[in-house]
N, C-alpha and C. Protein backbone atom coordinates (compact mmCIF):
# COMPACT_ATOMS: atom_id res chain seq x y z
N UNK A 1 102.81 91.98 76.80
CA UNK A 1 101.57 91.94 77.57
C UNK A 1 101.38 93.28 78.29
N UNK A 2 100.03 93.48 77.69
CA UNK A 2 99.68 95.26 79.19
C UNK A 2 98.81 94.83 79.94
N UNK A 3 99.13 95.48 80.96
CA UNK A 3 98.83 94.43 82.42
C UNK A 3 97.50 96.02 81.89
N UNK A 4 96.08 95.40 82.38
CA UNK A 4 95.31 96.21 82.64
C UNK A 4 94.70 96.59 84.01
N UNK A 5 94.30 95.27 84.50
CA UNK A 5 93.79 94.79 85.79
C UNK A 5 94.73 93.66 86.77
N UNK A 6 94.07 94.29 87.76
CA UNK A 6 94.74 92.53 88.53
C UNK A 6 94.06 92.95 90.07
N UNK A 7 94.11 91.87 90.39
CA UNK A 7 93.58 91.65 91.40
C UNK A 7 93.59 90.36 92.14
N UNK A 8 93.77 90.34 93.67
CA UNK A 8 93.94 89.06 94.21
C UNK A 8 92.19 88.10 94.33
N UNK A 9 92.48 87.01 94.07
CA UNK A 9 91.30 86.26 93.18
C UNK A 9 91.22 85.02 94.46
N UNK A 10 92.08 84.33 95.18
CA UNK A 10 91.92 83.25 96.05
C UNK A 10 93.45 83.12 96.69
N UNK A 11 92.76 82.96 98.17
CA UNK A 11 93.99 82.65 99.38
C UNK A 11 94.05 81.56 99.35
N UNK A 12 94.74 80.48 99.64
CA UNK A 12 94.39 79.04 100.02
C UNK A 12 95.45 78.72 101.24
N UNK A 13 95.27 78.31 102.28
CA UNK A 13 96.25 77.58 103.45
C UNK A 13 96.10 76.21 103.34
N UNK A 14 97.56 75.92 104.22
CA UNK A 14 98.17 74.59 104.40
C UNK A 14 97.29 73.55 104.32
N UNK A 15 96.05 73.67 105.32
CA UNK A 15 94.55 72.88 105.40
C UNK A 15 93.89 72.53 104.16
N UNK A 16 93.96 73.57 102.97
CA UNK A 16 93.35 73.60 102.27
C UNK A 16 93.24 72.14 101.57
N UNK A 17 92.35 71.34 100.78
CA UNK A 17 92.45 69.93 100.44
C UNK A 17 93.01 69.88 99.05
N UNK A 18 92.12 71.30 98.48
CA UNK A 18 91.77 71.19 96.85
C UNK A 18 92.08 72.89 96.34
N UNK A 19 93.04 72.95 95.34
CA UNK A 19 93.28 74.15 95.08
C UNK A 19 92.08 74.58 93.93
N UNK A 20 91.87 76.10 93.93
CA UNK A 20 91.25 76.01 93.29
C UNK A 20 91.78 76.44 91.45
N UNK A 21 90.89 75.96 90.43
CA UNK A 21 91.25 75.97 89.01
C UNK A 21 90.29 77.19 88.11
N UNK A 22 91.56 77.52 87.79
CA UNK A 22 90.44 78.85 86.37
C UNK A 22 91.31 78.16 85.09
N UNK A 23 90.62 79.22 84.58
CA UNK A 23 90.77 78.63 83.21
C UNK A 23 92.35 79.01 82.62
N UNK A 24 92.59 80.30 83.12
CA UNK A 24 94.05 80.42 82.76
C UNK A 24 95.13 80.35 83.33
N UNK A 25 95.77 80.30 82.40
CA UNK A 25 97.63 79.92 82.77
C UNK A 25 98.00 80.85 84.04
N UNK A 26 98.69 79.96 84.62
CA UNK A 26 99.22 79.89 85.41
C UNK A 26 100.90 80.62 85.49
N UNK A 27 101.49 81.59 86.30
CA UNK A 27 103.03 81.61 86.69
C UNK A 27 102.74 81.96 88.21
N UNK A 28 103.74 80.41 88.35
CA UNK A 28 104.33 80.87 89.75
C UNK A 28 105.59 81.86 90.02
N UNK A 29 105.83 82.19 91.73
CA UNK A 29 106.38 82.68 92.14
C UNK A 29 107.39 81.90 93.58
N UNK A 30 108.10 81.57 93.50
CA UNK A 30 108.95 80.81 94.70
C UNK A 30 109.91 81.44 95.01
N UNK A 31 110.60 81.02 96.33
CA UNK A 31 111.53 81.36 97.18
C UNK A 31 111.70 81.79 98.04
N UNK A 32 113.36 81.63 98.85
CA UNK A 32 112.95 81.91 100.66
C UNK A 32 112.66 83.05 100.94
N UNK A 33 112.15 82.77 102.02
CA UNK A 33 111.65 83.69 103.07
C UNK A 33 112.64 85.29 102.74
N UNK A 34 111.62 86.59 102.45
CA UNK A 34 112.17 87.91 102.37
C UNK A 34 113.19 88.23 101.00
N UNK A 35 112.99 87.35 100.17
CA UNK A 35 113.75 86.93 98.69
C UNK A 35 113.05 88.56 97.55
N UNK A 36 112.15 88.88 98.21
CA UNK A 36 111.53 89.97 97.48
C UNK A 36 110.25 89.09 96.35
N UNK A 37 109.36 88.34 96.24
CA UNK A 37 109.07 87.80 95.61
C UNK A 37 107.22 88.72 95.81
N UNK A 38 107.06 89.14 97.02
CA UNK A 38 106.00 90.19 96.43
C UNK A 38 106.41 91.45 96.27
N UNK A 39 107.59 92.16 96.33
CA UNK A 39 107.91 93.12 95.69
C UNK A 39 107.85 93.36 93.92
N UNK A 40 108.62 91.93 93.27
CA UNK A 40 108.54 91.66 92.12
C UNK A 40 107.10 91.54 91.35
N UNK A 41 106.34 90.82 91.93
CA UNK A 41 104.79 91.02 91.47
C UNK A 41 104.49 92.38 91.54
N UNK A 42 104.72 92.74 92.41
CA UNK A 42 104.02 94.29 92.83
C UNK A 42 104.83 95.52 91.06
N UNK A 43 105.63 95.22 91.25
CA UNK A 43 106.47 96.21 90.15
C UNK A 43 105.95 95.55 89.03
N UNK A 44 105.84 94.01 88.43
CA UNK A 44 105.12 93.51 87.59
C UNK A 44 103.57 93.86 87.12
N UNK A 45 103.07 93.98 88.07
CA UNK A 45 101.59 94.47 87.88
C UNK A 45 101.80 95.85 87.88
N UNK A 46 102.79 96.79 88.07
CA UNK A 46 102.54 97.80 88.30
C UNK A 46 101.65 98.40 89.23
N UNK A 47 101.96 97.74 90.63
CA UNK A 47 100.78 97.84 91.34
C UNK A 47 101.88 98.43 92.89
N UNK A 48 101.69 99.54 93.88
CA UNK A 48 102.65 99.54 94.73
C UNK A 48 102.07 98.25 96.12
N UNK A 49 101.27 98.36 96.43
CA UNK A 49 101.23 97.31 97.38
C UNK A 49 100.11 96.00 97.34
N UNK A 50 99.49 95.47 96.14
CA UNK A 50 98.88 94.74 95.97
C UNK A 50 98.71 93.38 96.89
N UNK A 51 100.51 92.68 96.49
CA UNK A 51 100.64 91.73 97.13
C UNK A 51 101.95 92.51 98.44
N UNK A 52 101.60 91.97 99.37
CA UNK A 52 101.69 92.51 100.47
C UNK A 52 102.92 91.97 100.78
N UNK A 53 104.18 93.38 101.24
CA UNK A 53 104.98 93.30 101.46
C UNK A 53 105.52 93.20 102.93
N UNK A 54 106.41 92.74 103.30
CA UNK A 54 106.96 92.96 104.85
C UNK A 54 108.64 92.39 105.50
N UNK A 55 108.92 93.44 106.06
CA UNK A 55 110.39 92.74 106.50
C UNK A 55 110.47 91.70 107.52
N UNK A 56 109.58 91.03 107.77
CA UNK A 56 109.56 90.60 108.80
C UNK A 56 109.58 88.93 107.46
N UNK A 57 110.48 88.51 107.89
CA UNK A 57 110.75 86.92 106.37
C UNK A 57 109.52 86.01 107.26
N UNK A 58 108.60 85.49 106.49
CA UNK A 58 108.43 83.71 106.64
C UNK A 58 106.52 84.50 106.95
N UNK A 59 106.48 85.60 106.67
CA UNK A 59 104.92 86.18 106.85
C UNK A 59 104.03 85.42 105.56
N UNK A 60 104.20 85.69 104.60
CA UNK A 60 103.35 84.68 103.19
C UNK A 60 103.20 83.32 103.82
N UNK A 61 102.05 82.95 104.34
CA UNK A 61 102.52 81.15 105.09
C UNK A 61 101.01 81.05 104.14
N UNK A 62 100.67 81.72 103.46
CA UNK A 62 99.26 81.19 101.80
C UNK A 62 99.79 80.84 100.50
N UNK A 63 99.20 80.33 99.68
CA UNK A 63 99.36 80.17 98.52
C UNK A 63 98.35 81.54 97.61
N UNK A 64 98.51 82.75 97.21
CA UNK A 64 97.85 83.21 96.63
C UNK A 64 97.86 83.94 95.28
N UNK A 65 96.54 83.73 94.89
CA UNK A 65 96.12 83.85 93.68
C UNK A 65 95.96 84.87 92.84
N UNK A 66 96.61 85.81 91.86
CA UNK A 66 96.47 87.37 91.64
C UNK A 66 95.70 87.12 89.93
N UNK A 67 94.70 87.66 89.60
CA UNK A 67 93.74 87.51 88.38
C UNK A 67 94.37 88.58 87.66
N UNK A 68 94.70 88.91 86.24
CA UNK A 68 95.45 89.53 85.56
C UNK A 68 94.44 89.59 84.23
N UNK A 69 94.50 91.14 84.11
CA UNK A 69 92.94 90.99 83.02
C UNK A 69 92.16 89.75 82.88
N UNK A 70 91.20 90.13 83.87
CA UNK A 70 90.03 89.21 83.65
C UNK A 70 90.46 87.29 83.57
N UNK A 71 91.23 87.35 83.92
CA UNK A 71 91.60 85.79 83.99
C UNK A 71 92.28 85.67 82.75
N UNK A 72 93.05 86.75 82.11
CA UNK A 72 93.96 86.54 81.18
C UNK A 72 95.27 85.37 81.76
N UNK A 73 95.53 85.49 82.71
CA UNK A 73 96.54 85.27 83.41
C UNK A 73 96.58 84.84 85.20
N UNK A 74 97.42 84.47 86.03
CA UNK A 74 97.41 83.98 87.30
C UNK A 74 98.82 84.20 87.47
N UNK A 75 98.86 84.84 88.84
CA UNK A 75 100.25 84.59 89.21
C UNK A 75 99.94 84.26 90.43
N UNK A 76 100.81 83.29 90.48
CA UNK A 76 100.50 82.13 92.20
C UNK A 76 101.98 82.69 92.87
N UNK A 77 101.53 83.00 93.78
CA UNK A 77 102.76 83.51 94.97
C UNK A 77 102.51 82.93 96.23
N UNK A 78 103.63 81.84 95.91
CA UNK A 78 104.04 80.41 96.89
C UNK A 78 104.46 80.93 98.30
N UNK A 79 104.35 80.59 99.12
CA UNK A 79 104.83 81.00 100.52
C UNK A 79 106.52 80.76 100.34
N UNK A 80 106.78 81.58 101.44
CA UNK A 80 108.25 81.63 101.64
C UNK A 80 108.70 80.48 102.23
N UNK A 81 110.26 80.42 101.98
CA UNK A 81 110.42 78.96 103.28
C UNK A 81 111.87 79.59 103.71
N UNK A 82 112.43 78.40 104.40
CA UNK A 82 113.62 78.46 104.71
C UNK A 82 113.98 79.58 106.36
N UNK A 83 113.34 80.15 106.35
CA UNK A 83 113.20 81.03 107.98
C UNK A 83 112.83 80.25 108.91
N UNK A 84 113.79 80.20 109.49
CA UNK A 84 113.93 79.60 111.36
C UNK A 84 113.07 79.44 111.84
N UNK A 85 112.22 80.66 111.65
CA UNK A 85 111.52 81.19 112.95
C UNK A 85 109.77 80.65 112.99
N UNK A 86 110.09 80.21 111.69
CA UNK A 86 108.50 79.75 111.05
C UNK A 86 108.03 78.67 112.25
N UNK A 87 107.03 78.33 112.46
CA UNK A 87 106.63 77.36 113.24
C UNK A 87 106.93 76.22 112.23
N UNK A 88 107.68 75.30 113.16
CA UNK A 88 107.54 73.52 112.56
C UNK A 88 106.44 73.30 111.90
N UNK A 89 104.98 73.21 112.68
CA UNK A 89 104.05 72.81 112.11
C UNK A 89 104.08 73.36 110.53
N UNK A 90 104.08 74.70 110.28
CA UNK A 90 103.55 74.68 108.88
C UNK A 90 105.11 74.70 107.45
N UNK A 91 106.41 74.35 108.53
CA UNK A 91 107.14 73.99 107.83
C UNK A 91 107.17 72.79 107.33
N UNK A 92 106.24 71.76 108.71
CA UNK A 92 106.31 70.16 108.17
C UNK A 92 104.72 70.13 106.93
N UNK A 93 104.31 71.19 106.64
CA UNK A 93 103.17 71.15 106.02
C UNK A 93 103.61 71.96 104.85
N UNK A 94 104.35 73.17 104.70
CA UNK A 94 105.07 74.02 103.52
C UNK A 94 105.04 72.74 102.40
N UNK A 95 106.38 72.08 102.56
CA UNK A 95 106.59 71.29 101.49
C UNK A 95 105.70 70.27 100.35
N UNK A 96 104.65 69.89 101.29
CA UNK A 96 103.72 68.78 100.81
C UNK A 96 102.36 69.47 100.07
N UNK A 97 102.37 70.76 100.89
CA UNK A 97 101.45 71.76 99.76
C UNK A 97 102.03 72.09 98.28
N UNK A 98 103.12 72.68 98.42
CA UNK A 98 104.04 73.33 97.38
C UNK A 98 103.89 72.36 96.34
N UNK A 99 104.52 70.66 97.10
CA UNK A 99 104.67 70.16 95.40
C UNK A 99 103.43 69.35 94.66
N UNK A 100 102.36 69.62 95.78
CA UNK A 100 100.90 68.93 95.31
C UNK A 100 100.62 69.85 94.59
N UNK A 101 100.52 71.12 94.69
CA UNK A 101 100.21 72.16 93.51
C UNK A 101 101.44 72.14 92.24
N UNK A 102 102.59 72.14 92.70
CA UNK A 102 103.28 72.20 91.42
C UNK A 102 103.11 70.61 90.43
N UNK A 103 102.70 69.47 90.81
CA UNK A 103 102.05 68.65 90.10
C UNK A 103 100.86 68.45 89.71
N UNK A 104 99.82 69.26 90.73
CA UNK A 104 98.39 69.16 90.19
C UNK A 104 98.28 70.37 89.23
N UNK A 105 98.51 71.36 89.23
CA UNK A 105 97.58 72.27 88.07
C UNK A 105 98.13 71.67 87.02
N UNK A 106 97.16 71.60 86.19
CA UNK A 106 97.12 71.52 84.46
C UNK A 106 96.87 72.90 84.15
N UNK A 107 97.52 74.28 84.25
CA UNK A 107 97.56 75.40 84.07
C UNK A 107 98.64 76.09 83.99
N UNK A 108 99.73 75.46 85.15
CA UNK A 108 100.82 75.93 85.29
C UNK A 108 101.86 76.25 83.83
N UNK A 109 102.60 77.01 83.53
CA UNK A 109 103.52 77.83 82.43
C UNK A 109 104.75 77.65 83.11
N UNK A 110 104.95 78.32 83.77
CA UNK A 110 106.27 78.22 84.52
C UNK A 110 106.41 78.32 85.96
N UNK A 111 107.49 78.25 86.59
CA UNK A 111 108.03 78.54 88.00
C UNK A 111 109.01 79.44 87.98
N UNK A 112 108.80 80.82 88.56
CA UNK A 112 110.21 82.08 88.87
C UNK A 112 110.71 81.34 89.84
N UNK A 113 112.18 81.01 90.44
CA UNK A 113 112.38 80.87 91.47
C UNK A 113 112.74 82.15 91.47
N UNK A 114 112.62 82.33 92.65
CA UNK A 114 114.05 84.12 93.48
C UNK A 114 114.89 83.19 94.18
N UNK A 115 116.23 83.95 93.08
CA UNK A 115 116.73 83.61 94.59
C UNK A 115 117.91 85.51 94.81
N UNK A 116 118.23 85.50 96.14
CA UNK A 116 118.66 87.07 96.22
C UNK A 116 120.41 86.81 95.61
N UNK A 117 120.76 87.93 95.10
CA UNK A 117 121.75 88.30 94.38
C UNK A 117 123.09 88.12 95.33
N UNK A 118 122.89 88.25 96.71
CA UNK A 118 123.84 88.26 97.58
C UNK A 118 124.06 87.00 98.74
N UNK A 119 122.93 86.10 98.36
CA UNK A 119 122.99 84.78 98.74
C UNK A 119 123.59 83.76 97.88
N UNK A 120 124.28 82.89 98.52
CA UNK A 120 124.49 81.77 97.64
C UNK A 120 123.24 80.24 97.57
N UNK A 121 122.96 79.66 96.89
CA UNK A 121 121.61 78.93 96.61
C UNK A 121 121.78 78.29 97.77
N UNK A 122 120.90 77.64 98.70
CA UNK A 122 120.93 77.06 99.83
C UNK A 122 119.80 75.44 99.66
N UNK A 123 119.79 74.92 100.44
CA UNK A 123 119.61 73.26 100.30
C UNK A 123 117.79 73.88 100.23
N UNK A 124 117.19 74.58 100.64
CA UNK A 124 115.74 75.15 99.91
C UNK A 124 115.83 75.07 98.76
N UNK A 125 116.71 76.41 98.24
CA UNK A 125 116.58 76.76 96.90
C UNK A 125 116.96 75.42 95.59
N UNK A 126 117.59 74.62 96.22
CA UNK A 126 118.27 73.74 95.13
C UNK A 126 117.21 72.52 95.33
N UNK A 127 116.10 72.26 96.54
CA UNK A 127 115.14 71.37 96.40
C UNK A 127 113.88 71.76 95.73
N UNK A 128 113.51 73.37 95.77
CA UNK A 128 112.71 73.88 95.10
C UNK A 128 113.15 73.60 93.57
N UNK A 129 114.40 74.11 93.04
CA UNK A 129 114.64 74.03 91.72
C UNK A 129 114.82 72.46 91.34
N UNK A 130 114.68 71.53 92.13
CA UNK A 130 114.70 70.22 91.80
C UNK A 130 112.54 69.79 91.61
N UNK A 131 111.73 70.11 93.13
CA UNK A 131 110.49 69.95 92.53
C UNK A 131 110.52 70.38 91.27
N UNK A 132 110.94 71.88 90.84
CA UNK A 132 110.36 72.19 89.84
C UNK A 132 109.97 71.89 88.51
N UNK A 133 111.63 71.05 88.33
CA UNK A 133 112.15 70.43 86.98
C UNK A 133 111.37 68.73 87.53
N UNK A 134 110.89 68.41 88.72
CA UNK A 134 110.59 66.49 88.75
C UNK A 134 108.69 66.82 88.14
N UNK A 135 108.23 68.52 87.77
CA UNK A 135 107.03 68.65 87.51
C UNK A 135 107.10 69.17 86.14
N UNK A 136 108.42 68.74 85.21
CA UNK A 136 108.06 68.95 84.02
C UNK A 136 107.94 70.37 83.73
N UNK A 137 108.71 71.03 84.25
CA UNK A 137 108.75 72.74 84.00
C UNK A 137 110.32 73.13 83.77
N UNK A 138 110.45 74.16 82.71
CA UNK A 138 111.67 74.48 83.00
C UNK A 138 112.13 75.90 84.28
N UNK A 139 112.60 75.58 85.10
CA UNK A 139 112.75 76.56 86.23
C UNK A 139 113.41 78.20 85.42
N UNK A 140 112.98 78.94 85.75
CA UNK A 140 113.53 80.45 85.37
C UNK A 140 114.11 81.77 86.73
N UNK A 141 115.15 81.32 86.58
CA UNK A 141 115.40 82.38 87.84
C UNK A 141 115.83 83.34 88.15
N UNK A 142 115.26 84.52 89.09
CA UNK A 142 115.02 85.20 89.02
C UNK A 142 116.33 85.98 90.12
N UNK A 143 116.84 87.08 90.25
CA UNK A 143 118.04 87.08 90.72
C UNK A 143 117.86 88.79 91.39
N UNK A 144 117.20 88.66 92.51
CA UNK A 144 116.81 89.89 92.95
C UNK A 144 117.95 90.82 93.43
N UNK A 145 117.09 91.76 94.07
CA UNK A 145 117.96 92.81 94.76
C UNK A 145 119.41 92.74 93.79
N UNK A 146 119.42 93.02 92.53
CA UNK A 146 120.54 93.22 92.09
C UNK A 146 121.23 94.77 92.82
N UNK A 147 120.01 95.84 92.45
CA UNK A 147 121.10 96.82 92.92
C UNK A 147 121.97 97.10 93.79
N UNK A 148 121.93 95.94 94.90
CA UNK A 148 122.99 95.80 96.07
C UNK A 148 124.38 95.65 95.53
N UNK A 149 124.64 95.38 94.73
CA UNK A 149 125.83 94.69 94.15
C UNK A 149 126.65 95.75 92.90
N UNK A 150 127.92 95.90 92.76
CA UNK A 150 128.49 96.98 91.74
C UNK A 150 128.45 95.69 90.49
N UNK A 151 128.26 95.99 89.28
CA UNK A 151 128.62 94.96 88.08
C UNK A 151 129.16 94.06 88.14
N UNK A 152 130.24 93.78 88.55
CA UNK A 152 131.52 92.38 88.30
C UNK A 152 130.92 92.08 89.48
N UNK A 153 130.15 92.45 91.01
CA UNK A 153 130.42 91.12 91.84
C UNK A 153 128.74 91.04 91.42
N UNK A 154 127.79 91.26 90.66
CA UNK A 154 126.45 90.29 89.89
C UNK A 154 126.70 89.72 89.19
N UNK A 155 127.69 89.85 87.96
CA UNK A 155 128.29 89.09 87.47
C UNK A 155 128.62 87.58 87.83
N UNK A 156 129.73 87.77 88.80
CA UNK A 156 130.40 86.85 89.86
C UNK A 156 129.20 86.09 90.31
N UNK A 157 128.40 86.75 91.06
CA UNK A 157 127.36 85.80 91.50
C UNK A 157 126.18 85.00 90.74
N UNK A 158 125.99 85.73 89.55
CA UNK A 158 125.21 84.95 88.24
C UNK A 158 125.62 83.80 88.88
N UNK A 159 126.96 83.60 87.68
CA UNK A 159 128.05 82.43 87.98
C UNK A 159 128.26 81.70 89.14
N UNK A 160 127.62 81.79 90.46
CA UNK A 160 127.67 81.10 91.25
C UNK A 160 126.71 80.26 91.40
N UNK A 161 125.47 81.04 91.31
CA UNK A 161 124.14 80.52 91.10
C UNK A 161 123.91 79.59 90.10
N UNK A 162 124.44 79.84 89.18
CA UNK A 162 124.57 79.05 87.79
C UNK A 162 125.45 77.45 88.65
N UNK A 163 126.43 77.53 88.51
CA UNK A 163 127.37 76.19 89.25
C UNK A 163 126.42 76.09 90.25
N UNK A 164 125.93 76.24 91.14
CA UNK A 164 124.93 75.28 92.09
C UNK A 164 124.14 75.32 91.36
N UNK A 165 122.90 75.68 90.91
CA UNK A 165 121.88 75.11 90.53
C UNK A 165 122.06 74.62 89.31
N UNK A 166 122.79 74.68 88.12
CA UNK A 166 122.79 74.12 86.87
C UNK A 166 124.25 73.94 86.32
N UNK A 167 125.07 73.37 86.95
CA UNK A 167 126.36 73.66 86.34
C UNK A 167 126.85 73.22 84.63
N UNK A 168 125.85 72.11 84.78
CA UNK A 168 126.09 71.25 83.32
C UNK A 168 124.92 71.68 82.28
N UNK A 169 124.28 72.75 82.40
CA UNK A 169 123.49 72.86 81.82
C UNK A 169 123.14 74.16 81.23
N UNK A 170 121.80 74.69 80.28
CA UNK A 170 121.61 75.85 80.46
C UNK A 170 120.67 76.40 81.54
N UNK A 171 120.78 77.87 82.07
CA UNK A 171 119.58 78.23 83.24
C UNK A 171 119.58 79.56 82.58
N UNK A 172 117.86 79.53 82.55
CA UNK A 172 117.70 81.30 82.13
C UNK A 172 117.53 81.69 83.46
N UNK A 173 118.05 83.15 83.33
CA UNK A 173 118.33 84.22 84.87
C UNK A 173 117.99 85.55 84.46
N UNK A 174 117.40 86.13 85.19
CA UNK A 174 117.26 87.75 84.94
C UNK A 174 117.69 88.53 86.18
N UNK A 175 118.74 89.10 85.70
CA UNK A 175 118.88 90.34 87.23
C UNK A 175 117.88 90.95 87.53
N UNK A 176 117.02 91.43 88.87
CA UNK A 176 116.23 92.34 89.33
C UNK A 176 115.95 92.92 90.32
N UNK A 177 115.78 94.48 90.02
CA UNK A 177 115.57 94.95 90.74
C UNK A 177 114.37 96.07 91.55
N UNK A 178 114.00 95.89 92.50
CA UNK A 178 112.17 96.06 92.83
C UNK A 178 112.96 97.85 92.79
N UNK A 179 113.88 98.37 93.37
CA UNK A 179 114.13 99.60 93.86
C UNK A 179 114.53 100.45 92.54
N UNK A 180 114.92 99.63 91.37
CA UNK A 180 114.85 100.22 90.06
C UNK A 180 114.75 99.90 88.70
N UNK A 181 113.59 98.99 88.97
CA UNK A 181 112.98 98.12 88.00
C UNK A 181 113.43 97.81 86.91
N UNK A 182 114.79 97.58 87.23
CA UNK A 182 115.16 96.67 86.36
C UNK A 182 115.29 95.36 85.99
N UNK A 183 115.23 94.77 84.88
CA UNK A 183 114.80 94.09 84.13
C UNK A 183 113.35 93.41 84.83
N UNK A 184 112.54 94.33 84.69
CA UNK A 184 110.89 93.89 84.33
C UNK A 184 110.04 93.45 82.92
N UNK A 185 111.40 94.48 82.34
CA UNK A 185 110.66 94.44 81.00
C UNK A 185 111.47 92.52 80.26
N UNK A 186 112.42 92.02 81.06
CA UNK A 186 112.74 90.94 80.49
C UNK A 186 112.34 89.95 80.90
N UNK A 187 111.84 90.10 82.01
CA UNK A 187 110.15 88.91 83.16
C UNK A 187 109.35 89.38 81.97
N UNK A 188 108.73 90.29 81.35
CA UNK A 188 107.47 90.68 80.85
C UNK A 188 107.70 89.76 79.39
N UNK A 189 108.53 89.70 79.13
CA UNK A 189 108.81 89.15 77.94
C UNK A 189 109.24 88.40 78.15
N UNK A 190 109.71 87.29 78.82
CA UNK A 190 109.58 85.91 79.25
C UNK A 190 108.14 85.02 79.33
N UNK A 191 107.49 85.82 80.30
CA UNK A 191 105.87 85.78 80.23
C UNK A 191 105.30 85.49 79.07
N UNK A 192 105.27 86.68 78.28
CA UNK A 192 104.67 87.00 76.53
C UNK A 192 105.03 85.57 75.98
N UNK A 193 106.42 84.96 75.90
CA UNK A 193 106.84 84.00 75.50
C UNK A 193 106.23 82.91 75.59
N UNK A 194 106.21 82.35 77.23
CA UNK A 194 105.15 81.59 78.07
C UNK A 194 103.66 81.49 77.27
N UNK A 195 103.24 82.68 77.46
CA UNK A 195 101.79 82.15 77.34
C UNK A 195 102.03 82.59 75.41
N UNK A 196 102.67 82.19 75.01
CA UNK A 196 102.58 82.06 73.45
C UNK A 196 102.93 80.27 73.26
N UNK A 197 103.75 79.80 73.92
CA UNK A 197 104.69 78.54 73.46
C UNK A 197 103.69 77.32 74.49
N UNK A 198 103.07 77.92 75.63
CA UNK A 198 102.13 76.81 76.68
C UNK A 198 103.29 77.33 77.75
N UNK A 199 104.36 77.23 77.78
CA UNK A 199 105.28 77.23 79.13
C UNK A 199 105.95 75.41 78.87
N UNK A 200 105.33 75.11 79.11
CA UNK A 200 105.60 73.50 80.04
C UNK A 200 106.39 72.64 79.11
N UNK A 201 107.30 71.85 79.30
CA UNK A 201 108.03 71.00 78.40
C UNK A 201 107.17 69.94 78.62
N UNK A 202 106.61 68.91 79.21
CA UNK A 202 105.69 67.80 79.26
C UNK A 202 105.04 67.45 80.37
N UNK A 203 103.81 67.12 80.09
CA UNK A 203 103.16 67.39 81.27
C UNK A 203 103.01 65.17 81.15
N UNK A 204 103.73 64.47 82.46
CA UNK A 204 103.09 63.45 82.94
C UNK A 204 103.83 62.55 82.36
């Protein structure tokens, strides 16, 4: 896929009733708070600050919408969770948005989770990767900020990530990294895949 265009297309908050629907497929973006998950879009689109970055964790509290040639494509970038500091209110509201959209679109392809290379999966990440798979998707995750790490301990931590979130099973994973874009080109071709096959193992 050559990204030509993109552009952010619709915000939606917690309030919101009714998300809104285009015609094309859908990939989300999940995970906690400061996980790098608009950095990754941003290097994906080839774009430096599109979707809006910040160190400050638990700032994304929208669901938003990025248009990818002309509605070739959507990438939905889920709010962060898991930060302290978030107000209750839209933590007791986070969850009930998240999985009304990950069951309502009839668009959706897949779900990236992030999760960071130097964390171990936490009771978020392993309820996110549980909505994901109770909506008929296979979860794909995404394993940031690799370059923090020398070889054997990403390695090591694959393998950790793997035993919590899938021990008995298979999990596709891509190392990445926003600071030296690596493996973009194996998201890009995950994608390509996606919108060739539908994404979705069964919808309902």
């Amino acid at each position: 896929m050559v990204i030509k265009t993109a552009e952010i297309q619709e915000v939606v908050g917690v309030t919101t009733k009714k998300f809104p629907k285009f015609a094309g497929p859908e990939i989300a973006f999940a995970g906690r708070s400061n996980v790098g998950k608009s950095s990754l879009i941003n290097v994906l689109l080839n774009r430096r600050s599109l979707a809006r970055t910040s160190s400050t964790p638990g700032k994304t509290q929208t669901i938003n919408w990025y248009n990818i040639n002309n509605g070739m494509l959507y990438f939905v970038d889920l709010p962060g969770y898991g930060y302290a500091k978030v107000s209750l209110d839209f933590k007791a509201k986070w969850g009930p948005m998240v999985e009304r959209y990950l069951n309502s679109s009839d668009t959706l392809l897949a779900v990236f989770l992030l999760i960071d290379s130097r964390r171990t999966p936490n009771e978020y990440d392993i309820m996110m990767y549980e909505w994901i798979k109770a909506a008929h998707l296979t979860p794909i995750v995404i394993v940031t900020k690799s370059d923090k790490l020398k070889k054997n301990e990403l390695n090591r931590a694959l393998g950790e990530i793997k035993n919590v979130l899938e021990p008995d099973g298979d999990l596709e994973m891509v190392a990445f990294s926003a600071l030296k874009r690596t493996g973009r080109e194996d998201v890009i071709k995950i994608i390509d895949k996606l919108m060739k096959n539908g994404g979705r193992d069964v919808k309902g």
